[in-house]
Structure formats: structure tokens, C-alpha cells
N, C-alpha and C. Protein backbone atom coordinates (compact mmCIF):
# COMPACT_ATOMS: atom_id res chain seq x y z
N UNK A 1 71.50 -35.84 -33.85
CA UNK A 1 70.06 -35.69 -33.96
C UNK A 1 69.39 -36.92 -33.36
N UNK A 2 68.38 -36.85 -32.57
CA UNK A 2 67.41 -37.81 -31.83
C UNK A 2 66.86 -38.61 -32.55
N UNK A 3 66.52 -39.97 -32.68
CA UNK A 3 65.62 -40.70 -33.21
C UNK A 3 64.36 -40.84 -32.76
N UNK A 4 63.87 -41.18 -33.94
CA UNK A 4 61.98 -41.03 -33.06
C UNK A 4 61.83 -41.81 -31.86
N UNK A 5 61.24 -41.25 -30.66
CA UNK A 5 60.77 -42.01 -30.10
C UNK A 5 61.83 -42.06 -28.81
N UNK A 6 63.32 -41.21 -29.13
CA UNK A 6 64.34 -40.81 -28.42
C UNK A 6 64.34 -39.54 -27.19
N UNK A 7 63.11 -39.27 -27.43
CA UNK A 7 63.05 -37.72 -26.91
C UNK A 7 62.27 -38.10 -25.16
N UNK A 8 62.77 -36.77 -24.39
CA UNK A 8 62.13 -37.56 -22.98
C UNK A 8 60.69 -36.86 -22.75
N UNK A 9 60.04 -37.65 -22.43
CA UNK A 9 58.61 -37.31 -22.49
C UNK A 9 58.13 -36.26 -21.12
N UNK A 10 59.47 -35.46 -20.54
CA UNK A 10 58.51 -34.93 -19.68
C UNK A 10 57.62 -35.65 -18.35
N UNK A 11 58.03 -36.79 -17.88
CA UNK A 11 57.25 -37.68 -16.91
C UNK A 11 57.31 -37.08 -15.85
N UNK A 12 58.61 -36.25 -15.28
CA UNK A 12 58.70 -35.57 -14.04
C UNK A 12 57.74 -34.85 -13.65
N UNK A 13 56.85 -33.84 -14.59
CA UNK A 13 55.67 -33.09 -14.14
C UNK A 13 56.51 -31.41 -14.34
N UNK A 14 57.83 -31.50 -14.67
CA UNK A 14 58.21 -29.99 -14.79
C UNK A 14 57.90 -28.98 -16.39
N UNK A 15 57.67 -29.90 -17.50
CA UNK A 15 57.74 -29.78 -18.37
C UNK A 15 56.20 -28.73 -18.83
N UNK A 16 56.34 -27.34 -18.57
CA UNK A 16 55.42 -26.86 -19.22
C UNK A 16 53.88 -27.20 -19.69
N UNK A 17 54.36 -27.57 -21.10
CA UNK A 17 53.42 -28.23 -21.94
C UNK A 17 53.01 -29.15 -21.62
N UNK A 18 53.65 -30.06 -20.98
CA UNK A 18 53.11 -31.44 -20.15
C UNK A 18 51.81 -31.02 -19.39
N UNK A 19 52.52 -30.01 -18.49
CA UNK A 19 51.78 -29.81 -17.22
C UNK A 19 50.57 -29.10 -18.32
N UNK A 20 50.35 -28.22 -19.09
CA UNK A 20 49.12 -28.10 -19.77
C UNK A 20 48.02 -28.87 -20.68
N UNK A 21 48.81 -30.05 -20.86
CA UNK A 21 48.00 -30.91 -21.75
C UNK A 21 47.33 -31.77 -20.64
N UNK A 22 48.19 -32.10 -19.32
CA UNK A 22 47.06 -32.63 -18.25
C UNK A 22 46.12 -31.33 -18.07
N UNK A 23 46.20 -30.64 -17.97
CA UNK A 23 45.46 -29.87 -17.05
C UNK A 23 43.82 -29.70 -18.15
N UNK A 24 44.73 -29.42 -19.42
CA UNK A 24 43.27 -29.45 -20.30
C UNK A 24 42.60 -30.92 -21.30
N UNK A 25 43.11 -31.70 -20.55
CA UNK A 25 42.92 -32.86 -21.02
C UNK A 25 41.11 -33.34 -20.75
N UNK A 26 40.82 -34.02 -21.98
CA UNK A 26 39.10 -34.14 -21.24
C UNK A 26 37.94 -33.61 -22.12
N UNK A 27 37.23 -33.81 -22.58
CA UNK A 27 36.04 -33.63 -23.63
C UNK A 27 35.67 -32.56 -22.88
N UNK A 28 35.03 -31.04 -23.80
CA UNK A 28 34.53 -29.90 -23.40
C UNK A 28 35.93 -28.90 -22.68
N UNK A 29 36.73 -30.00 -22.21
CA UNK A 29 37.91 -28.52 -20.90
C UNK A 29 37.85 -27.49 -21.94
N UNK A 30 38.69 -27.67 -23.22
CA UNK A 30 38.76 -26.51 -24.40
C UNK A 30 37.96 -25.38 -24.54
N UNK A 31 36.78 -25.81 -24.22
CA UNK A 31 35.67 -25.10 -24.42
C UNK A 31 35.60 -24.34 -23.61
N UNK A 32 35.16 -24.56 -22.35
CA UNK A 32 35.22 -24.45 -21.11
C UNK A 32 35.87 -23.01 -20.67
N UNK A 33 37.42 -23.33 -21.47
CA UNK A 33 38.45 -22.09 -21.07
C UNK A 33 38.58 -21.21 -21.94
N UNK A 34 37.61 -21.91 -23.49
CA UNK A 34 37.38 -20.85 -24.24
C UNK A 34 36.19 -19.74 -23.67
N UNK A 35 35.11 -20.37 -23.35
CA UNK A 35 34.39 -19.52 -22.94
C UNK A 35 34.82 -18.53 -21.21
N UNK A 36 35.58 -19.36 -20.70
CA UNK A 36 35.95 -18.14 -19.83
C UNK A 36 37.26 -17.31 -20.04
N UNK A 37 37.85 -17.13 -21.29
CA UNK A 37 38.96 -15.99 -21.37
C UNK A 37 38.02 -15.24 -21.37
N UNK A 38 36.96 -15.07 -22.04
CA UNK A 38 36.28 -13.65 -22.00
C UNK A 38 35.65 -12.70 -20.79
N UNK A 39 36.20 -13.54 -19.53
CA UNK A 39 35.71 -12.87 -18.21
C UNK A 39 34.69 -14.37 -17.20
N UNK A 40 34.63 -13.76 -16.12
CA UNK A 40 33.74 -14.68 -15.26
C UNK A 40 32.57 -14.45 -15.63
N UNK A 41 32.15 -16.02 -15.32
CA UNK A 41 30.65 -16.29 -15.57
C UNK A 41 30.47 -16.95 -14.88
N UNK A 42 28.82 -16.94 -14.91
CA UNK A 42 27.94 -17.83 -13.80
C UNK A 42 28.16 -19.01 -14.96
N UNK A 43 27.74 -20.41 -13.70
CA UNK A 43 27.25 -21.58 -13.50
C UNK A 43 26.09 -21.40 -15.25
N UNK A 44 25.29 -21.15 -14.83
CA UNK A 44 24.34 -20.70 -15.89
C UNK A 44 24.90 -20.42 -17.18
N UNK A 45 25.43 -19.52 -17.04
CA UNK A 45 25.75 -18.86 -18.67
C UNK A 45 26.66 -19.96 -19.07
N UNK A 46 27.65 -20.97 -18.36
CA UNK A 46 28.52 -21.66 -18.92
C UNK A 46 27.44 -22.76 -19.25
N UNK A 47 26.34 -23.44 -18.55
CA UNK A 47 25.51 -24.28 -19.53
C UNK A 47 24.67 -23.87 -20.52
N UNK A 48 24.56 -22.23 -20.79
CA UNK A 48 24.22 -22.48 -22.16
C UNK A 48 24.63 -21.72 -23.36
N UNK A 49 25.94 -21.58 -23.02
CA UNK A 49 27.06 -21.60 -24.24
C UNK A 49 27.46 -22.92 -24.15
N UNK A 50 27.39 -23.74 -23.78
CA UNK A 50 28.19 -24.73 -24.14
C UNK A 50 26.76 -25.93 -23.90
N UNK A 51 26.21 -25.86 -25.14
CA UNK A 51 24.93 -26.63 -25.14
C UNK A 51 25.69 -28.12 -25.56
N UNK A 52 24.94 -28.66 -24.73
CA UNK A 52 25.01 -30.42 -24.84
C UNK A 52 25.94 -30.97 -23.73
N UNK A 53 26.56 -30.16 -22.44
CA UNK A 53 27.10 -30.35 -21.39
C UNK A 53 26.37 -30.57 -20.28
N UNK A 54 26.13 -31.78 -19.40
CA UNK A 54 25.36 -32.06 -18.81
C UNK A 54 26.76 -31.16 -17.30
N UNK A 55 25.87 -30.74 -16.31
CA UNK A 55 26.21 -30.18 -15.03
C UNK A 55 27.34 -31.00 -14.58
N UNK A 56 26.75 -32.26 -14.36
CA UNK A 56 27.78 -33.04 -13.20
C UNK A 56 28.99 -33.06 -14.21
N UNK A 57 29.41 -32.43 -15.56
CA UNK A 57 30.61 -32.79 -16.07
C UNK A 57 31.07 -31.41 -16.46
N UNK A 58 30.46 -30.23 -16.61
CA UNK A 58 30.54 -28.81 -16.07
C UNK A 58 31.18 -28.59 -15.09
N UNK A 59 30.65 -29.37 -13.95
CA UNK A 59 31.36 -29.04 -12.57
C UNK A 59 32.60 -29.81 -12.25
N UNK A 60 32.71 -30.81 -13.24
CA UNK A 60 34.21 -32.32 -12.84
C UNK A 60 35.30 -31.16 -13.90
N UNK A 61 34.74 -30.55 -15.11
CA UNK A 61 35.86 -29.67 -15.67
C UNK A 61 36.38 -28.34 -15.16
N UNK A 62 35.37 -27.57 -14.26
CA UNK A 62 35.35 -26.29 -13.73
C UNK A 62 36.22 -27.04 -12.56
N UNK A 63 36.47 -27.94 -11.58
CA UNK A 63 36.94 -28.20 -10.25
C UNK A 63 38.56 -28.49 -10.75
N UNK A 64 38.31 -29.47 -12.40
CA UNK A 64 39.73 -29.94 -12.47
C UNK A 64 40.86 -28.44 -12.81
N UNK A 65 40.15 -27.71 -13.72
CA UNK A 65 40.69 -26.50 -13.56
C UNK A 65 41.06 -25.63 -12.69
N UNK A 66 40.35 -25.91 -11.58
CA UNK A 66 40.54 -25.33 -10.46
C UNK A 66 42.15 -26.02 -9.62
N UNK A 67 41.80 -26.91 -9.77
CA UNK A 67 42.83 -28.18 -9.14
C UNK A 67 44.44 -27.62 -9.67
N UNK A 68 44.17 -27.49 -10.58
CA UNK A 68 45.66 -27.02 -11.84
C UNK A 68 45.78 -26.00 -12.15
N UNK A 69 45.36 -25.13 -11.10
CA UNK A 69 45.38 -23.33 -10.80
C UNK A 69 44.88 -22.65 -12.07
């Protein structure tokens, strides 16, 4: 059995979960992908379901998502 702290962290970039915790890493991403399982939306409708998100960080979470397919 492994000791804490024994385990490999996944650094290569192959590791699944790795690759998803970058991808949704970031204040609002959560949100973000909560509000689009339910289908595409405009620009619009994503700022105001998700009140208190200023644009320029709307658009840095919508691109990084994009980035990480």
C-alpha cells in the first residue's frame, strides 16, 4: 500500500482527471459549463444567468474551454 504523498500526480498530461481539473480550473468555469449542458446560448443569456461576471472574464472562460475542446 502507498504512502501519502507516494502516488504519481499525473504531470505527463495523460491522466484524465488531470486533464479536467486544468481545463475547469478558474472562478465561474463551473458555472459556465453548468449553464451550457443545457444547450447553446448566446453571449447574452450567459451574462445574465451568471450575474456578477464581468464580459472580459466570460470570454477568458468561454475561449479557455474552447482551448481544451
Amino acid at each position: 500500500m502507498a504512502e501519502a504523498g507516494d502516488f504519481d500526480p499525473c504531470d505527463d498530461g495523460t491522466c484524465p482527471v488531470s486533464r479536467a481539473l486544468v481545463a475547469l480550473d478558474g472562478k465561474w468555469t463551473i458555472l459556465v459549463v453548468r449553464d451550457l449542458l443545457s444547450g447553446t446560448k448566446r453571449f447574452s443569456e450567459l451574462r445574465r444567468s451568471l450575474v456578477g461576471i464581468s464580459p472580459k472574464t466570460l470570454t477568458d472562460r468561454l475561449r479557455g474551454l474552447e482551448e481544451h475542446g
